[in-house]
Protein backbone atom coordinates (compact mmCIF):
# COMPACT_ATOMS: atom_id res chain seq x y z
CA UNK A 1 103.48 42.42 88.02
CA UNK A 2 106.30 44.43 86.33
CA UNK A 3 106.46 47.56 83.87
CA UNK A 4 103.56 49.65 82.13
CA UNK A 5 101.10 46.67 83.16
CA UNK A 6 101.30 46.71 86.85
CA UNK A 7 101.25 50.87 86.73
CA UNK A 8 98.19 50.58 84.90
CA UNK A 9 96.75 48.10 87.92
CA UNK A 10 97.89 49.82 90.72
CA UNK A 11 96.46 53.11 89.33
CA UNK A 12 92.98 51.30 88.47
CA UNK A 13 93.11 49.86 92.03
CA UNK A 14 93.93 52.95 93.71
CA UNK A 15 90.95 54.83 92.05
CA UNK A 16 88.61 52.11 92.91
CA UNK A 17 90.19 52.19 96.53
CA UNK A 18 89.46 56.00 96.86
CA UNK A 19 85.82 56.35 94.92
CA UNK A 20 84.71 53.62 96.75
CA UNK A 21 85.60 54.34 100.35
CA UNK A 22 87.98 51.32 100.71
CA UNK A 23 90.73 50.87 102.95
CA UNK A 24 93.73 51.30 101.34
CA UNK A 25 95.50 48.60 103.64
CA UNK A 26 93.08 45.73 102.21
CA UNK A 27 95.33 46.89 98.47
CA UNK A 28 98.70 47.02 100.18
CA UNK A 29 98.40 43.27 102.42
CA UNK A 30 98.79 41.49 99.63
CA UNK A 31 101.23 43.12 97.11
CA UNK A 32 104.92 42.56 97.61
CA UNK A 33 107.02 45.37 99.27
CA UNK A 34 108.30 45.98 95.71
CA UNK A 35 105.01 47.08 94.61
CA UNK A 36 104.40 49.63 97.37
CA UNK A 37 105.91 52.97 96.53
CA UNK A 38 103.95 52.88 92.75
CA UNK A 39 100.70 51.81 94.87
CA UNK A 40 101.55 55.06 97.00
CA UNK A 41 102.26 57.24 94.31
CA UNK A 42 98.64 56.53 92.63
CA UNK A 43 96.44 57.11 96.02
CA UNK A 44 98.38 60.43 95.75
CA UNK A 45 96.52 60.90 92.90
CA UNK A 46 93.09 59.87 93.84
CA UNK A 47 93.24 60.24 97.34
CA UNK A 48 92.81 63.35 100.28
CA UNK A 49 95.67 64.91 101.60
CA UNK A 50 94.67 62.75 104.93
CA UNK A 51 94.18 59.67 103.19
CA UNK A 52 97.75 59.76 101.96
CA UNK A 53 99.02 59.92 105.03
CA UNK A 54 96.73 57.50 106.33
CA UNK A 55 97.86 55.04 103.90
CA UNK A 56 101.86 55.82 104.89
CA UNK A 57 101.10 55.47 108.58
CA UNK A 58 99.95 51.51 107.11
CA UNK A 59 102.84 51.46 105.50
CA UNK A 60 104.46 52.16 108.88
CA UNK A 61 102.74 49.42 110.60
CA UNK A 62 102.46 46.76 107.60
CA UNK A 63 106.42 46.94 108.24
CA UNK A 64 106.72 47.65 104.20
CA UNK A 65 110.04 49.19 102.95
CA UNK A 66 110.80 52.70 103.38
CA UNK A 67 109.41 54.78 100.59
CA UNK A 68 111.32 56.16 97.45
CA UNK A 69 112.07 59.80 96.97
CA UNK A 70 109.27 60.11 95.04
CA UNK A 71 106.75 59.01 96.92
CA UNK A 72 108.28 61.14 100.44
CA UNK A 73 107.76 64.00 97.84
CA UNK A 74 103.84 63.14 97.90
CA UNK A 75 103.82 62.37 101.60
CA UNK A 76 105.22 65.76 102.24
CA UNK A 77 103.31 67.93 100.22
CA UNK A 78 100.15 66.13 101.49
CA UNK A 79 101.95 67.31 105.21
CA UNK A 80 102.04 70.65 103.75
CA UNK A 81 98.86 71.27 102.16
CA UNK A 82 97.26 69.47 106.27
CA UNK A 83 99.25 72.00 107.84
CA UNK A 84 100.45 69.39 110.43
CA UNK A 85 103.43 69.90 111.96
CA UNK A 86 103.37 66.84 114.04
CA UNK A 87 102.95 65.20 111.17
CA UNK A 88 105.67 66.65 109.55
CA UNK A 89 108.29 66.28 111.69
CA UNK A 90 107.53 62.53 111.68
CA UNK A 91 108.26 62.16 107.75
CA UNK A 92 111.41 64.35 108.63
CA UNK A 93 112.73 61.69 110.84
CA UNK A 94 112.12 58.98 108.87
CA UNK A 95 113.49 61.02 105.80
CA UNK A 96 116.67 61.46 107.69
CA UNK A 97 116.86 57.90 108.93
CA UNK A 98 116.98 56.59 105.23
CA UNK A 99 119.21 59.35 103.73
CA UNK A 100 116.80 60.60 101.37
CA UNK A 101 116.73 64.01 101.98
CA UNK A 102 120.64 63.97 101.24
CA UNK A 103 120.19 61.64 97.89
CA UNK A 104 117.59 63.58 96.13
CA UNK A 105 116.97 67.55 96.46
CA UNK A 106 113.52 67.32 95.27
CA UNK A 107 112.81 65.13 99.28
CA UNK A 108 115.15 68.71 100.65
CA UNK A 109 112.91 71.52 98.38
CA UNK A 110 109.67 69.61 99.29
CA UNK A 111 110.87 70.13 103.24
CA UNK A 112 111.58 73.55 103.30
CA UNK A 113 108.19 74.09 101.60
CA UNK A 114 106.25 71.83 103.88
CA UNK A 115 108.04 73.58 106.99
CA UNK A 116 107.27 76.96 105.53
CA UNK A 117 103.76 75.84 105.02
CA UNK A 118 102.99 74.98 108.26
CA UNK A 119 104.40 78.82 109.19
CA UNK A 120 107.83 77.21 111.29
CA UNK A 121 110.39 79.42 109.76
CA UNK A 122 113.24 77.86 111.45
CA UNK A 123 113.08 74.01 110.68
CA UNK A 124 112.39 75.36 107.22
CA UNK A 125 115.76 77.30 107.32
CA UNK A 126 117.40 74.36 109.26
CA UNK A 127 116.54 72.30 106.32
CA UNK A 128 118.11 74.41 103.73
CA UNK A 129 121.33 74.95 105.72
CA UNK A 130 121.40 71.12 105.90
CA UNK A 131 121.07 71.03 101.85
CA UNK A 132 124.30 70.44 99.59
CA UNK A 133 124.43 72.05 95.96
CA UNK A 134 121.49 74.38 96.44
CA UNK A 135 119.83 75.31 93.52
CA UNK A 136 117.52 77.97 92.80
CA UNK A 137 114.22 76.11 93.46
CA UNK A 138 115.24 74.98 97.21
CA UNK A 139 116.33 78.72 97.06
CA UNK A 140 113.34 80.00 95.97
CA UNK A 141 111.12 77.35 98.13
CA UNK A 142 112.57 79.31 101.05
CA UNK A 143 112.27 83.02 99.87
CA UNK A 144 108.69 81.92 99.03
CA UNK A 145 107.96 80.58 102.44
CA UNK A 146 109.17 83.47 104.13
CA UNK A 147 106.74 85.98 101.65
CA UNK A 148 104.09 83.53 102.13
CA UNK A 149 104.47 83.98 106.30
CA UNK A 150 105.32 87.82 106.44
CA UNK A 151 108.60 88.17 106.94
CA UNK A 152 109.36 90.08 103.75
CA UNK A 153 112.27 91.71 104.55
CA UNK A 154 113.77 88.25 105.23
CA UNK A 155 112.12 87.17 101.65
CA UNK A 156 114.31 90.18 100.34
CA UNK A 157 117.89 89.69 102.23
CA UNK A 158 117.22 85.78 101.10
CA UNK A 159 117.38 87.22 97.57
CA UNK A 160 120.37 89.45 97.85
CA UNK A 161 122.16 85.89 99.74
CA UNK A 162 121.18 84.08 96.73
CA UNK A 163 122.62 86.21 94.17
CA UNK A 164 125.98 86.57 96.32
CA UNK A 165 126.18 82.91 95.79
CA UNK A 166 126.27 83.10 92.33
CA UNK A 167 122.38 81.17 91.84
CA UNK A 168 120.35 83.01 88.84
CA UNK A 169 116.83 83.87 90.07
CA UNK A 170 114.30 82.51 88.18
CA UNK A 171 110.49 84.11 87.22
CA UNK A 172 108.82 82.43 90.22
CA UNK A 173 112.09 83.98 92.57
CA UNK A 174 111.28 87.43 90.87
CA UNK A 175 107.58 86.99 91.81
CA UNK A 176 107.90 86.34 95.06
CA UNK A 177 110.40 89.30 95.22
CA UNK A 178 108.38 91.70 93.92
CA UNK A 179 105.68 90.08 96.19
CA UNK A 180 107.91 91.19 99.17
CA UNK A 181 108.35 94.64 97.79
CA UNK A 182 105.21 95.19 97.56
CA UNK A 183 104.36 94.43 101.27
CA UNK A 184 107.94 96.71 102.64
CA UNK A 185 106.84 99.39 100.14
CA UNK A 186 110.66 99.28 98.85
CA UNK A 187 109.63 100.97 95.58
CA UNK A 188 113.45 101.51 94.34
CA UNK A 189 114.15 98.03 94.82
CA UNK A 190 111.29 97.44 93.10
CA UNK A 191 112.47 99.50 89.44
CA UNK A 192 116.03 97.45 90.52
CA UNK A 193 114.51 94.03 90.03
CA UNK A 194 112.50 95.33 87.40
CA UNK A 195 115.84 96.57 85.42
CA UNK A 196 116.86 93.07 85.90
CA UNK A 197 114.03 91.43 84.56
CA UNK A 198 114.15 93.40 81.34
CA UNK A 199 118.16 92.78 81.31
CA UNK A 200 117.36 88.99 81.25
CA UNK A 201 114.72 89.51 78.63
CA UNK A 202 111.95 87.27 80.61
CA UNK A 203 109.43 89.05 81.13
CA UNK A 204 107.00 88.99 77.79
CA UNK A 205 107.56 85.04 78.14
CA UNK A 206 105.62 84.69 81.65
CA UNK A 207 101.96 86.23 82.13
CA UNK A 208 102.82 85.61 85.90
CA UNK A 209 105.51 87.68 86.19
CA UNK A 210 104.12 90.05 84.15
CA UNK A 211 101.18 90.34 86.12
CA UNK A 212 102.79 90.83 89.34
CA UNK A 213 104.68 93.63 87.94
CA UNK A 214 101.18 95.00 86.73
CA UNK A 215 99.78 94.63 90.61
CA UNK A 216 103.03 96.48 91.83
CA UNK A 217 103.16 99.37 90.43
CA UNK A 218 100.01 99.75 90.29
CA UNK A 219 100.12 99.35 94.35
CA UNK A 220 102.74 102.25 94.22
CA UNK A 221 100.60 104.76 91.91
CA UNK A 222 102.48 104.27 88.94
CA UNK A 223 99.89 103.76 86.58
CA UNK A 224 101.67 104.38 83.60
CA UNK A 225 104.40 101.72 83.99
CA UNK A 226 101.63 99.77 85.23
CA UNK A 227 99.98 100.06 81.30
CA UNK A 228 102.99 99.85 79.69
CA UNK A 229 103.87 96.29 81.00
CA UNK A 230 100.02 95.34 80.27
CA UNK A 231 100.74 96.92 76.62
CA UNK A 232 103.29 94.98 75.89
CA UNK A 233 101.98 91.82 77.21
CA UNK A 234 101.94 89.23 74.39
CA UNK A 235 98.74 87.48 76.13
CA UNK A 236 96.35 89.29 78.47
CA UNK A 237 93.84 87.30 80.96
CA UNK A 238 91.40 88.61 83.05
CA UNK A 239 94.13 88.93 86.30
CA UNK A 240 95.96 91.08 83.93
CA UNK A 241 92.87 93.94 83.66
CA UNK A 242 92.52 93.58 87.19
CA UNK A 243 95.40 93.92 88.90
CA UNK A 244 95.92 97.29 86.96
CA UNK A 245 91.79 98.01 87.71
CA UNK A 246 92.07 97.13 91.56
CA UNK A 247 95.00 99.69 91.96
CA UNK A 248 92.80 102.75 90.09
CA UNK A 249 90.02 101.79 92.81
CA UNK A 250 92.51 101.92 95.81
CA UNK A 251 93.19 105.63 94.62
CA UNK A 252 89.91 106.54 94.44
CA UNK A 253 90.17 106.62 90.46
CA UNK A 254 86.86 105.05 89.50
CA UNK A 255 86.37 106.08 86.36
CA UNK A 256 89.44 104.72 84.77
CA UNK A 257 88.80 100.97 86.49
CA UNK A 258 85.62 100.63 84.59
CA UNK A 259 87.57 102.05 81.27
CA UNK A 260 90.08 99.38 82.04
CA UNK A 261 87.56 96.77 82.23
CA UNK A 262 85.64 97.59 79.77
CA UNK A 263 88.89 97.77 77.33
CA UNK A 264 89.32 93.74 78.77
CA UNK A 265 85.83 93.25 77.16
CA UNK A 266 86.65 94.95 73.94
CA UNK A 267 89.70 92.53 73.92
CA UNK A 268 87.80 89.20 74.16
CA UNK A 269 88.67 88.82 77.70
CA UNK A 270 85.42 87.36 79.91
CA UNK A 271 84.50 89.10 83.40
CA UNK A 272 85.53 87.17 86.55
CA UNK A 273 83.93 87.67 90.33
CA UNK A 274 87.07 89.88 91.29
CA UNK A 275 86.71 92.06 87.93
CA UNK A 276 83.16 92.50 88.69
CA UNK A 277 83.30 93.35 91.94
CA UNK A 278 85.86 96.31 90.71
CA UNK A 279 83.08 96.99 88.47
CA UNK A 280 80.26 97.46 90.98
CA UNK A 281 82.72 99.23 93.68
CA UNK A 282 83.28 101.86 91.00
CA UNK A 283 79.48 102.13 90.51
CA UNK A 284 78.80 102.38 93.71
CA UNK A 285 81.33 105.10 94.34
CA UNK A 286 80.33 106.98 91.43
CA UNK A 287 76.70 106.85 91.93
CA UNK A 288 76.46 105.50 88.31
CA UNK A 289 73.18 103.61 88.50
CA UNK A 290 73.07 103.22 84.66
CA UNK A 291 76.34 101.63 84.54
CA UNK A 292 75.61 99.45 87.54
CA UNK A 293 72.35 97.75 86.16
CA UNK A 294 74.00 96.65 82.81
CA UNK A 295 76.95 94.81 85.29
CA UNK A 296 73.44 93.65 87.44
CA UNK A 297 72.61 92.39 83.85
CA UNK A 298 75.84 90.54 83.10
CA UNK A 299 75.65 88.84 86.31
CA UNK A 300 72.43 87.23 85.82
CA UNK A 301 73.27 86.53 82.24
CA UNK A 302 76.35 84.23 83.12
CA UNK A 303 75.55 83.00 86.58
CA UNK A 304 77.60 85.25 88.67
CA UNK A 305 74.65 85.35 91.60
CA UNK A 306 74.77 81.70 91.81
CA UNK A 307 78.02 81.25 91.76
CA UNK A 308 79.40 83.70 93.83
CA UNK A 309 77.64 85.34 96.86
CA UNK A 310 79.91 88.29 97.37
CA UNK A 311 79.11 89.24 93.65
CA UNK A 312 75.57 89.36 95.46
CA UNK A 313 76.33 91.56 98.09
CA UNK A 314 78.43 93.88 95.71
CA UNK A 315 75.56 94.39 93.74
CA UNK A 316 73.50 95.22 97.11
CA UNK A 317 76.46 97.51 98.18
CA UNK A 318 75.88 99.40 94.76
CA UNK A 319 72.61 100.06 94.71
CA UNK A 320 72.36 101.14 98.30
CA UNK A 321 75.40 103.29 97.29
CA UNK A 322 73.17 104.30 93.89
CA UNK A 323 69.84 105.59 96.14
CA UNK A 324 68.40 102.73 94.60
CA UNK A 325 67.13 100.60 97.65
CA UNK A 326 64.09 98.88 95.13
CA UNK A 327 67.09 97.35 93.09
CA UNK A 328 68.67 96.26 96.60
């Protein structure tokens, strides 16, 4: 059971195992320890977060070979995404007991992520100390993590560290940058990073970044570099028109959050429940009862009350807001 064949039967196992409620253990007994770590890697695919790790404490006790790199990578993000940190620190001793962490920096990035995902700050920073050759993604991982838990001003002295060393930031370390500014209000070191961005000529290649530049400034009431960045925006979605819509509502500037969002219509861009709850805030704020009923009617028309219930409260918010309690 070699090659492209026994992939393709321990992937069609592994989806029977997991649709059907099986035991993954009844799979594993009889396939050779060679066969293990592609048997893991497919119930990552199929299988829960806890069923992964169900299946490695088998492993465990089955007394199968320690897993590849690859397949700790799984294990740990399945830690991660459980938020165990018992759990976690488990995998971390085994990691360490058969040098993977040191032979791959995938098993190191995947660490500090898991660490920072389960809010422990210092194993995650432990971890990266530990870490030869760091790179900007373990880099990143760990400016994320500390954005993702707070500590912002952390997030931004990581960044400053990083450049001192020499590592380019990439657009998910300018994100989560700019994410930090946002939440320290450091508006100047906002434009800074910003200057940056434009220097390395990134930002009409990623919607993300450009997005998050959209939310910041609009955050700091500067609405017109807030539509210039959307103007020059190769591709617009829907998070686009709202993150510059949200930031006209949280000043009170109602009328030009539904001309934004109306605008995304006029560009071919389809409503989502965040955009339409801007929408019916705006109404509500306004008093515009008119305006209100034809978003009422756009709901309705493309299942917005079934699919979301705060679009159905929003709408019960507006018209109490409107005077219109026969509509509530």
């Amino acid at each position: 059971m070699r090659g492209h064949g026994y992939q393709s039967f321990s992937s069609s196992a592994c989806k029977n195992v997991w649709c059907n409620g099986k035991q993954p253990y009844n799979v594993v007994k009889p396939l050779c320890d060679r066969t293990l770590n592609d048997l893991n890697w497919s119930c990552m695919r199929w299988g829960k977060p806890s069923d992964v790790l169900n299946f490695y404490s088998q492993m465990q006790t089955y007394g199968a070979r320690p897993p590849d790199a690859r397949t700790f990578v799984a294990i740990l993000k399945a830690c991660g995404t459980l938020q165990d940190l018992e759990m976690d620190q488990r995998v971390h001793t085994h990691i360490t007991k058969v040098g993977s962490k040191k032979d791959n920096r995938f098993v190191g990035s995947t660490l500090v992520d898991m660490y920072a995902k389960c809010h422990s700050l210092p194993d995650a920073k432990r971890v990266f100390e530990s870490l030869q050759g760091r790179d900007v993604v373990v880099w990143t991982t760990l400016l994320g993590g500390y954005v993702e838990c707070g500590d912002a001003e952390k997030a931004l002295f990581c960044f400053e560290e990083m450049q001192r060393e020499g590592i380019s930031p990439n657009c998910i370390t300018y994100i989560c940058t700019l994410k930090a500014c946002a939440i320290t209000n450091k508006v100047f070191k906002a434009l800074e990073i910003h200057m940056e961005i434009e220097m390395e000529g990134v930002l009409e290649k990623n919607l993300n970044l450009g997005n998050c530049l959209i939310d910041l400034y609009a955050k700091f009431d500067y609405f017109s570099k807030a539509t210039e960045i959307l103007e020059r925006l190769p591709i617009r979605d829907v998070i686009s028109w709202t993150a510059l819509a949200r930031g006209y509502l949280e000043y009170l500037c109602n009328e030009e959050a539904l001309q934004c969002l109306d605008r995304m219509r006029e560009c071919g861009v389809s409503a989502n429940s965040v955009s339409l709850l801007c929408e019916l805030q705006a109404c509500g704020n306004m008093k515009a009862l008119d305006k209100g009923r034809h978003i009422h009617a756009e709901t309705e028309r493309y299942g917005w009350l079934i699919k979301d219930g705060i679009v159905d409260n929003a709408l019960i918010e507006m018209y109490g807001k409107c005077g219109s309690l026969l509509d509530a």
